[in-house]
PDB file of N, CA and C in Angstrom:
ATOM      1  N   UNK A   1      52.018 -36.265 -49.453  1.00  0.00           N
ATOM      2  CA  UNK A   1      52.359 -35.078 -50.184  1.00  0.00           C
ATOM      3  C   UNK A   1      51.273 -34.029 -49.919  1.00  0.00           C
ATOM      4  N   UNK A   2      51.719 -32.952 -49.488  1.00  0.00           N
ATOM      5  CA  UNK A   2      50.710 -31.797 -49.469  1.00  0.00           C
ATOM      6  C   UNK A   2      50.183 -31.097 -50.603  1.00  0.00           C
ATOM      7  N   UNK A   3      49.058 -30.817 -50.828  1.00  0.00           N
ATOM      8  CA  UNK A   3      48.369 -30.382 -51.806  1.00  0.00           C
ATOM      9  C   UNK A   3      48.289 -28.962 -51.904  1.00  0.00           C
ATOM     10  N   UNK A   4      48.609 -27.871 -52.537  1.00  0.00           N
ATOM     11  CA  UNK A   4      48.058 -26.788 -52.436  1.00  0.00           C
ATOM     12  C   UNK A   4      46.531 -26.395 -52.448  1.00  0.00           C
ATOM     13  N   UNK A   5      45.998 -26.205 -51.637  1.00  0.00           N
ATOM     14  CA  UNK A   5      43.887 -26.431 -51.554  1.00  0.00           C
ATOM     15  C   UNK A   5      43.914 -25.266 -52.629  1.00  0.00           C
ATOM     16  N   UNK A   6      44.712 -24.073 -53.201  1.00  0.00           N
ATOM     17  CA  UNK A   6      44.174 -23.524 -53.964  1.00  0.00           C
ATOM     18  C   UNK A   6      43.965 -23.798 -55.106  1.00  0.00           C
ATOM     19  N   UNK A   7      44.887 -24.623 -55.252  1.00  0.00           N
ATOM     20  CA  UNK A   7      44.876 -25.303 -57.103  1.00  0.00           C
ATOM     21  C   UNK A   7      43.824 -26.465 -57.225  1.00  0.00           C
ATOM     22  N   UNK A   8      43.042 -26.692 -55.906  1.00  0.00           N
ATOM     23  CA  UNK A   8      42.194 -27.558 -55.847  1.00  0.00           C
ATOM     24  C   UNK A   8      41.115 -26.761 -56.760  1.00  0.00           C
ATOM     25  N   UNK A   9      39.650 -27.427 -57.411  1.00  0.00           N
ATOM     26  CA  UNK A   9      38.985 -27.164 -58.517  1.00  0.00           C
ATOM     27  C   UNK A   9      37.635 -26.786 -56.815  1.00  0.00           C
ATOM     28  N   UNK A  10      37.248 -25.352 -56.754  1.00  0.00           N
ATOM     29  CA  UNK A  10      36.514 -24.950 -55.922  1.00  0.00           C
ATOM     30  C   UNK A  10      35.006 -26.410 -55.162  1.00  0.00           C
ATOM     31  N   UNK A  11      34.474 -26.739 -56.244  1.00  0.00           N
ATOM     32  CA  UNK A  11      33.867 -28.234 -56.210  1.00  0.00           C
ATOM     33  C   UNK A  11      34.251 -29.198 -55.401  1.00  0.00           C
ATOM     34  N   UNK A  12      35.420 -29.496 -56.051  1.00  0.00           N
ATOM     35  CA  UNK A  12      35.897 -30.490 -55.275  1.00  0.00           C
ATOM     36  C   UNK A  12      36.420 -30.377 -53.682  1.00  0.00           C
ATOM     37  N   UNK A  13      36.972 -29.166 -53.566  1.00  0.00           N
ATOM     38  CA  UNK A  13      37.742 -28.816 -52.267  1.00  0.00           C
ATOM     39  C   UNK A  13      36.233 -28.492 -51.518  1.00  0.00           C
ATOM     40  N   UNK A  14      35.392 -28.239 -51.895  1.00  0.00           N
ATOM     41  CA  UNK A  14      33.972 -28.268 -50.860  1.00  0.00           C
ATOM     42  C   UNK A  14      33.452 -29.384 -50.463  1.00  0.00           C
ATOM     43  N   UNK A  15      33.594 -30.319 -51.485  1.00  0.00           N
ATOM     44  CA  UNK A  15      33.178 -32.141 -51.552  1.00  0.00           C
ATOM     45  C   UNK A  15      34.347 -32.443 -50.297  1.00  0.00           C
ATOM     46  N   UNK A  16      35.313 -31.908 -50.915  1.00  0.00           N
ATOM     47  CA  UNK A  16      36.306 -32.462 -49.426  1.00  0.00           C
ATOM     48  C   UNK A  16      36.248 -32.008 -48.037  1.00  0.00           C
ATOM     49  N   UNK A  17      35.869 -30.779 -48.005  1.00  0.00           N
ATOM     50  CA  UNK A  17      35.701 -30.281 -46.681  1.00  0.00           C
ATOM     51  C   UNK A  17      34.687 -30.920 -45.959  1.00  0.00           C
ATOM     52  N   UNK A  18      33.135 -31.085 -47.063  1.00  0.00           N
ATOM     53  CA  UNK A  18      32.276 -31.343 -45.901  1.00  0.00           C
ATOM     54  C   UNK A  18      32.201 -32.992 -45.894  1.00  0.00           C
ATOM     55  N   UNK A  19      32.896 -33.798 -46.606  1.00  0.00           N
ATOM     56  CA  UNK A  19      33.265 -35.200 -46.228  1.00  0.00           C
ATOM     57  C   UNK A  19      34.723 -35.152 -44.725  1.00  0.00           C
ATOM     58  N   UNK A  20      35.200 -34.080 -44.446  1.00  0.00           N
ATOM     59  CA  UNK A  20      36.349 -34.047 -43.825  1.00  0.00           C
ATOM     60  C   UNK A  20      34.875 -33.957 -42.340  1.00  0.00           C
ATOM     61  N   UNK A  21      34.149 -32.890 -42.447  1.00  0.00           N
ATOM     62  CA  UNK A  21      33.897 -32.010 -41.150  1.00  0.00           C
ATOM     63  C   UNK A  21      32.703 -33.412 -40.934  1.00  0.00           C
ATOM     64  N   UNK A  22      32.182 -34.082 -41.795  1.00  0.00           N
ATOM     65  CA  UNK A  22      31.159 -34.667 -41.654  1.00  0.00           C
ATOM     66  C   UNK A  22      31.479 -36.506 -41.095  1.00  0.00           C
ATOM     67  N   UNK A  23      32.472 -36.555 -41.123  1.00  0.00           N
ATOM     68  CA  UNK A  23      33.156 -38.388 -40.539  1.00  0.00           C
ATOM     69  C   UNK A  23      32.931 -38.552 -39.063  1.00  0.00           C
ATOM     70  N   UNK A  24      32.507 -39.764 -38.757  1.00  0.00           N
ATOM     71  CA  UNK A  24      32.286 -40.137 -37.882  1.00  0.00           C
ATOM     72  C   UNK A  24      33.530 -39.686 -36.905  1.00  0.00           C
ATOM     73  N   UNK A  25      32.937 -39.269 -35.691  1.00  0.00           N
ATOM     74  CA  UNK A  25      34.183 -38.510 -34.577  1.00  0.00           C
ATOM     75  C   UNK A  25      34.630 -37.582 -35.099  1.00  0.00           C
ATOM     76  N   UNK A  26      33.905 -36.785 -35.908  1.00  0.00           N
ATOM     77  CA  UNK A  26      34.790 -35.458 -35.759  1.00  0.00           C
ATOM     78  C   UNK A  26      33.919 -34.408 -35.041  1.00  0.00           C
ATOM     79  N   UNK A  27      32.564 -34.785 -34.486  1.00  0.00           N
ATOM     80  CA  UNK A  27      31.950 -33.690 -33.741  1.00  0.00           C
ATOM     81  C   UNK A  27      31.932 -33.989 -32.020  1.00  0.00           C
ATOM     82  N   UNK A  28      33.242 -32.720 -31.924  1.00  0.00           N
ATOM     83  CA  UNK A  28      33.500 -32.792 -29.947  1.00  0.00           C
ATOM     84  C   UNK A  28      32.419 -31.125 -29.900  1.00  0.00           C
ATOM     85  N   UNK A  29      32.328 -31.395 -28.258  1.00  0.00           N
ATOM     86  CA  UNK A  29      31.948 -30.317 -27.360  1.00  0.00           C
ATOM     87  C   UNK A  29      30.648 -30.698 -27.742  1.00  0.00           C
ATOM     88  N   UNK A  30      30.173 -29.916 -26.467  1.00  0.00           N
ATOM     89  CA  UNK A  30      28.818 -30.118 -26.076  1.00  0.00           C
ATOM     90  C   UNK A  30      27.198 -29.245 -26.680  1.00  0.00           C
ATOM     91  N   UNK A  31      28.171 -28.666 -27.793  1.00  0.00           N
ATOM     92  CA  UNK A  31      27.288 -27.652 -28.157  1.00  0.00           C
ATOM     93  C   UNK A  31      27.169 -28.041 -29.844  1.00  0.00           C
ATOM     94  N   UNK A  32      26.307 -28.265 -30.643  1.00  0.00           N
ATOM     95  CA  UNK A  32      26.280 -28.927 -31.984  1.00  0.00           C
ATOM     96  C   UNK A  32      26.826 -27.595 -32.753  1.00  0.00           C
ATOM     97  N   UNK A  33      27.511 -27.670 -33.425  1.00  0.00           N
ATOM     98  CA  UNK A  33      27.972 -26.798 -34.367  1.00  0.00           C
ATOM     99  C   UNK A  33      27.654 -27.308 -35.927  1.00  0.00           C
ATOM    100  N   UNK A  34      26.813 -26.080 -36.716  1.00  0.00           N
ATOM    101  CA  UNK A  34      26.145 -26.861 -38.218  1.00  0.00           C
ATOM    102  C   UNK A  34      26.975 -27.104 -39.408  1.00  0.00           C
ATOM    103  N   UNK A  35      26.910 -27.792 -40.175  1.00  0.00           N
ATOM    104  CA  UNK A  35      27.800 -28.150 -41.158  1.00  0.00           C
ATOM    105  C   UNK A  35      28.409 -26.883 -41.866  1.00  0.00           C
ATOM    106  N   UNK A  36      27.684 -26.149 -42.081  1.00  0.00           N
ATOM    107  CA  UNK A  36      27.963 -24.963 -43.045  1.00  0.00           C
ATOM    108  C   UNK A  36      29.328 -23.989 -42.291  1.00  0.00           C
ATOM    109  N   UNK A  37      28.903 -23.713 -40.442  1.00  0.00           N
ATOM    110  CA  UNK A  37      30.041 -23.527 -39.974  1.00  0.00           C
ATOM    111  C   UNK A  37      31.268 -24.023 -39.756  1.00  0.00           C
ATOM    112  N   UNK A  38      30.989 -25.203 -39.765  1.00  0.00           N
ATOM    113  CA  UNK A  38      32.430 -26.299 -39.849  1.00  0.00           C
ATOM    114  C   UNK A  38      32.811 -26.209 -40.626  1.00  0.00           C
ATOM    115  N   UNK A  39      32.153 -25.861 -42.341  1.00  0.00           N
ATOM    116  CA  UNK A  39      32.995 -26.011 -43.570  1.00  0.00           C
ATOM    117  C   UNK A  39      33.721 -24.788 -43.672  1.00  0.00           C
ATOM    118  N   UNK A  40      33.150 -23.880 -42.871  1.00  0.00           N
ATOM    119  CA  UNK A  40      33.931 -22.187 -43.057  1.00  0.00           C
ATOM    120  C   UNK A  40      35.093 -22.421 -42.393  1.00  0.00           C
ATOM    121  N   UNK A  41      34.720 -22.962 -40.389  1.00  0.00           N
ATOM    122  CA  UNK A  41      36.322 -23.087 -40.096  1.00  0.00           C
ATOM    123  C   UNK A  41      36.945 -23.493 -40.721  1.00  0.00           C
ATOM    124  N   UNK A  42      36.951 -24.937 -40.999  1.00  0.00           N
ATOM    125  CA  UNK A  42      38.444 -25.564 -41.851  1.00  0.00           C
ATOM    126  C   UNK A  42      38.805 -24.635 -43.517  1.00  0.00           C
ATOM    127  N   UNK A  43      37.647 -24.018 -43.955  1.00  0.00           N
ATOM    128  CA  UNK A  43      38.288 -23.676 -45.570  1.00  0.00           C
ATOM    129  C   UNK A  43      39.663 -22.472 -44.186  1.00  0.00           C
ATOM    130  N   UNK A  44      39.177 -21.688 -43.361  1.00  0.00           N
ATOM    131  CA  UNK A  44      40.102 -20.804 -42.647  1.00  0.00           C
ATOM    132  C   UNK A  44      40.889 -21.079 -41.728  1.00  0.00           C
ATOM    133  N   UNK A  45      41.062 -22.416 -41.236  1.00  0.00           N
ATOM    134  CA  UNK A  45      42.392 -23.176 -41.429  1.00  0.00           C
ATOM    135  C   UNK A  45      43.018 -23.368 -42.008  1.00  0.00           C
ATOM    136  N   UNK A  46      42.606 -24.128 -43.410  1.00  0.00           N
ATOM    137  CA  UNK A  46      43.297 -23.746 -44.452  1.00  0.00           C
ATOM    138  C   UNK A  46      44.067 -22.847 -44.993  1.00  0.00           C
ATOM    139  N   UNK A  47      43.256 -21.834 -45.121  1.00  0.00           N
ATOM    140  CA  UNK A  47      43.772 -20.302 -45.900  1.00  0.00           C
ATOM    141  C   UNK A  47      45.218 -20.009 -44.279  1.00  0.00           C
ATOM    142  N   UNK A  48      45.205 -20.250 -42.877  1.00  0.00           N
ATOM    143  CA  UNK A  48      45.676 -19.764 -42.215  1.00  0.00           C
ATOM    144  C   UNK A  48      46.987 -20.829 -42.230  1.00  0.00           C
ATOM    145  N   UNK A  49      47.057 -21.846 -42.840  1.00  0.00           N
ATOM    146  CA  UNK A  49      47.674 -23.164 -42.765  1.00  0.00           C
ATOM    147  C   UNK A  49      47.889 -24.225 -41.421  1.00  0.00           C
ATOM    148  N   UNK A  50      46.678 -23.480 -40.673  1.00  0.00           N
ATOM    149  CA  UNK A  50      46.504 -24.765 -39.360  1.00  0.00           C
ATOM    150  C   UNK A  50      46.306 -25.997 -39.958  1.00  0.00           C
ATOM    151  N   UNK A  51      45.838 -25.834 -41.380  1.00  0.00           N
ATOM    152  CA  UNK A  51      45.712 -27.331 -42.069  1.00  0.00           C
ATOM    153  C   UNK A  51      45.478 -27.666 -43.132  1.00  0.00           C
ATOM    154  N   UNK A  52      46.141 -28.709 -44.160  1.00  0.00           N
ATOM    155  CA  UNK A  52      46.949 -28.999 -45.176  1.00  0.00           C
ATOM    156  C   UNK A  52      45.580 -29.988 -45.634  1.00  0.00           C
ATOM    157  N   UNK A  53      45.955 -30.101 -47.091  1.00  0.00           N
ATOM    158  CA  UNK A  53      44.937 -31.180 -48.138  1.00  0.00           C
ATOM    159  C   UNK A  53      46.164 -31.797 -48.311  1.00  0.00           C
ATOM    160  N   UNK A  54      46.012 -33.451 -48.034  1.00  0.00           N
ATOM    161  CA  UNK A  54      47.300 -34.455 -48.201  1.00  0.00           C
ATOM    162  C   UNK A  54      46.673 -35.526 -49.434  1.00  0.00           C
ATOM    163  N   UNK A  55      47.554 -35.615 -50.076  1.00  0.00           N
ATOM    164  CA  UNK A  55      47.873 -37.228 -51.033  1.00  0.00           C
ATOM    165  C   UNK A  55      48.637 -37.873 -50.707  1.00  0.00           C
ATOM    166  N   UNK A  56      47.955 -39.309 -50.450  1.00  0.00           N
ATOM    167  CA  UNK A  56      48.337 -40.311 -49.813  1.00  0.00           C
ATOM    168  C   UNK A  56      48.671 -41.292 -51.207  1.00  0.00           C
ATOM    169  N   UNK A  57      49.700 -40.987 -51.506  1.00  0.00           N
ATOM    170  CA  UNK A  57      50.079 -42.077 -53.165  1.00  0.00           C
ATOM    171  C   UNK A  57      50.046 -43.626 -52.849  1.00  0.00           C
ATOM    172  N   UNK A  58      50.345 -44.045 -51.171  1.00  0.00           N
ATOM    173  CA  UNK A  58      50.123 -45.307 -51.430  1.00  0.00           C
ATOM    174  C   UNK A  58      48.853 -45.632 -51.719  1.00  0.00           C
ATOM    175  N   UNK A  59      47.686 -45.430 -50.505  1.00  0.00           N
ATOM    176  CA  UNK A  59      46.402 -45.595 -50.805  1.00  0.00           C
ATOM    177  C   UNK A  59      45.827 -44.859 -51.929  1.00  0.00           C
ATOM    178  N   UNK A  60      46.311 -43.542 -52.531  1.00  0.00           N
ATOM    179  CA  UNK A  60      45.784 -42.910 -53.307  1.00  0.00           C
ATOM    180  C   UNK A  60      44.362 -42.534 -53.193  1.00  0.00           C
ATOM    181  N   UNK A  61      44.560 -41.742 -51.679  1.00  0.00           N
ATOM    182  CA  UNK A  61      43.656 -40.884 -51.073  1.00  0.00           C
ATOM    183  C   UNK A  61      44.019 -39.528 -50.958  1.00  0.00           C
ATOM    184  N   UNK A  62      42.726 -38.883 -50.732  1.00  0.00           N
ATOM    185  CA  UNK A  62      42.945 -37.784 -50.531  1.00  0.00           C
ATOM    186  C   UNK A  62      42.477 -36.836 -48.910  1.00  0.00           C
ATOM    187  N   UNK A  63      42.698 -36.248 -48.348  1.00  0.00           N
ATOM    188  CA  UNK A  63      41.861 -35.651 -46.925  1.00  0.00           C
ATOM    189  C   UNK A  63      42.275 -34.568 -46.367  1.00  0.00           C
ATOM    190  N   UNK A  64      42.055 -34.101 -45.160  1.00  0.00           N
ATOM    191  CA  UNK A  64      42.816 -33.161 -44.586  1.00  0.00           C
ATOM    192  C   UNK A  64      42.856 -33.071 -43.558  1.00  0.00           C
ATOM    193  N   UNK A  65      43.969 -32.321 -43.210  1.00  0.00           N
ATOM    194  CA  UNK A  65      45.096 -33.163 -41.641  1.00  0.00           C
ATOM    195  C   UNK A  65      45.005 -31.805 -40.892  1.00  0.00           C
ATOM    196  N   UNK A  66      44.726 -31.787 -39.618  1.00  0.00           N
ATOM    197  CA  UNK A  66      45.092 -30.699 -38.884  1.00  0.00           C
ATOM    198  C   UNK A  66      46.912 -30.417 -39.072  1.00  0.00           C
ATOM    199  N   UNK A  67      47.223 -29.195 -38.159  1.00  0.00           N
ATOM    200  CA  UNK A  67      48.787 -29.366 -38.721  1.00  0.00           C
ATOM    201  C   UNK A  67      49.143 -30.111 -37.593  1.00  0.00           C
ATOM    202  N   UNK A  68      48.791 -30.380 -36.161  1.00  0.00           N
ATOM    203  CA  UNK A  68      48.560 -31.468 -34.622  1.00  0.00           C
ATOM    204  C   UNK A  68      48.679 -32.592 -36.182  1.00  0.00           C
ATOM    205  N   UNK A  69      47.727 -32.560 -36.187  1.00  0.00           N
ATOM    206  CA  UNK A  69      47.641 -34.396 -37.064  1.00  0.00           C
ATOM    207  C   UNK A  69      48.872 -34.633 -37.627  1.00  0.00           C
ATOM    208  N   UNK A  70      49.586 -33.679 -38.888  1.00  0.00           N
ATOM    209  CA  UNK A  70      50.800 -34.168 -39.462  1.00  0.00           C
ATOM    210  C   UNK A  70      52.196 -34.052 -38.508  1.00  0.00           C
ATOM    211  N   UNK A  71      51.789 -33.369 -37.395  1.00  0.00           N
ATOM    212  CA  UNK A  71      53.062 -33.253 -36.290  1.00  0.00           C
ATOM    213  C   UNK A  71      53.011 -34.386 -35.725  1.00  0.00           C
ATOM    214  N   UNK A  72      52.315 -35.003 -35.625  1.00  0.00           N
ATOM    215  CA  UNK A  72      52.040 -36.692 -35.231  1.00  0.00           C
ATOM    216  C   UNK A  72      52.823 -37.656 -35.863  1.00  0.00           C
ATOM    217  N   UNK A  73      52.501 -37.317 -37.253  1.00  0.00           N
ATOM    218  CA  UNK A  73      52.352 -38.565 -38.371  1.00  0.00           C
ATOM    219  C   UNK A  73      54.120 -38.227 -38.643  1.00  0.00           C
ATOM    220  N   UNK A  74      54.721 -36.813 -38.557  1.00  0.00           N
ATOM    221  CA  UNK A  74      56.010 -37.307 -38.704  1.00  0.00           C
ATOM    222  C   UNK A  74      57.157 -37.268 -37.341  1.00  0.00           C
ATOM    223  N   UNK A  75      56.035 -37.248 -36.133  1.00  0.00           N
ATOM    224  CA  UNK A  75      56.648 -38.243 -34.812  1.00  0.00           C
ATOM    225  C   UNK A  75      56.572 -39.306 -34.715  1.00  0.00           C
ATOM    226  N   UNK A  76      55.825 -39.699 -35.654  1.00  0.00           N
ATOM    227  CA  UNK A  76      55.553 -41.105 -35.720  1.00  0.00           C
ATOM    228  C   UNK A  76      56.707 -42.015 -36.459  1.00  0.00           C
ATOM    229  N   UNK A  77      56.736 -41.077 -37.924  1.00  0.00           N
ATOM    230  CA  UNK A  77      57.893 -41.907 -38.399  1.00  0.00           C
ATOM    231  C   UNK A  77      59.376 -41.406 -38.886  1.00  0.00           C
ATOM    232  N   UNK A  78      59.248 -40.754 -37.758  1.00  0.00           N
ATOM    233  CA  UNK A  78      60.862 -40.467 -37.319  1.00  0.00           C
ATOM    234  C   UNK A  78      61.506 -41.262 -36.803  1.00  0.00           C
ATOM    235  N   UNK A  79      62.906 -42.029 -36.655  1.00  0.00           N
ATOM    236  CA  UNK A  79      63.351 -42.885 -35.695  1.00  0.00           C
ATOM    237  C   UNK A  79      63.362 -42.642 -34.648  1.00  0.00           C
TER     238      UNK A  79
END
């Protein structure tokens, strides 16, 4: 289920971003880019909707998906 990130509580949706930008494999290219900029791109992904805050009710998680990522996840379980 997609989350609206705005109704998210400002706190928390920052706790989420920089646990999102900060997971193991998420830093490509050859050039280090600092946390603080990573948390700006994705909040402006967000705002642009390249990418969604998901609830996962089975696991009853929470994260966030590029919109590539959820174009996946429902090629995946499409017949």
């Amino acid at each position: 289920m997609i989350v609206p990130w705005q109704e998210i509580p400002p706190e928390t949706l920052d706790n989420l971003i920089e646990e999102f930008v900060t997971r193991d494999g998420t830093d490509y290219g050859e050039q280090e880019i600092g946390t603080d900029t990573k948390v700006a791109q994705v909040r402006e992904q967000l705002r642009r909707g390249q990418a969604s805050v998901v609830f996962d009710d089975v696991t009853e998680t929470i994260s966030i998906f590029t919109r590539e990522q959820l174009d996946e996840l429902d090629r995946s379980s499409s017949p």
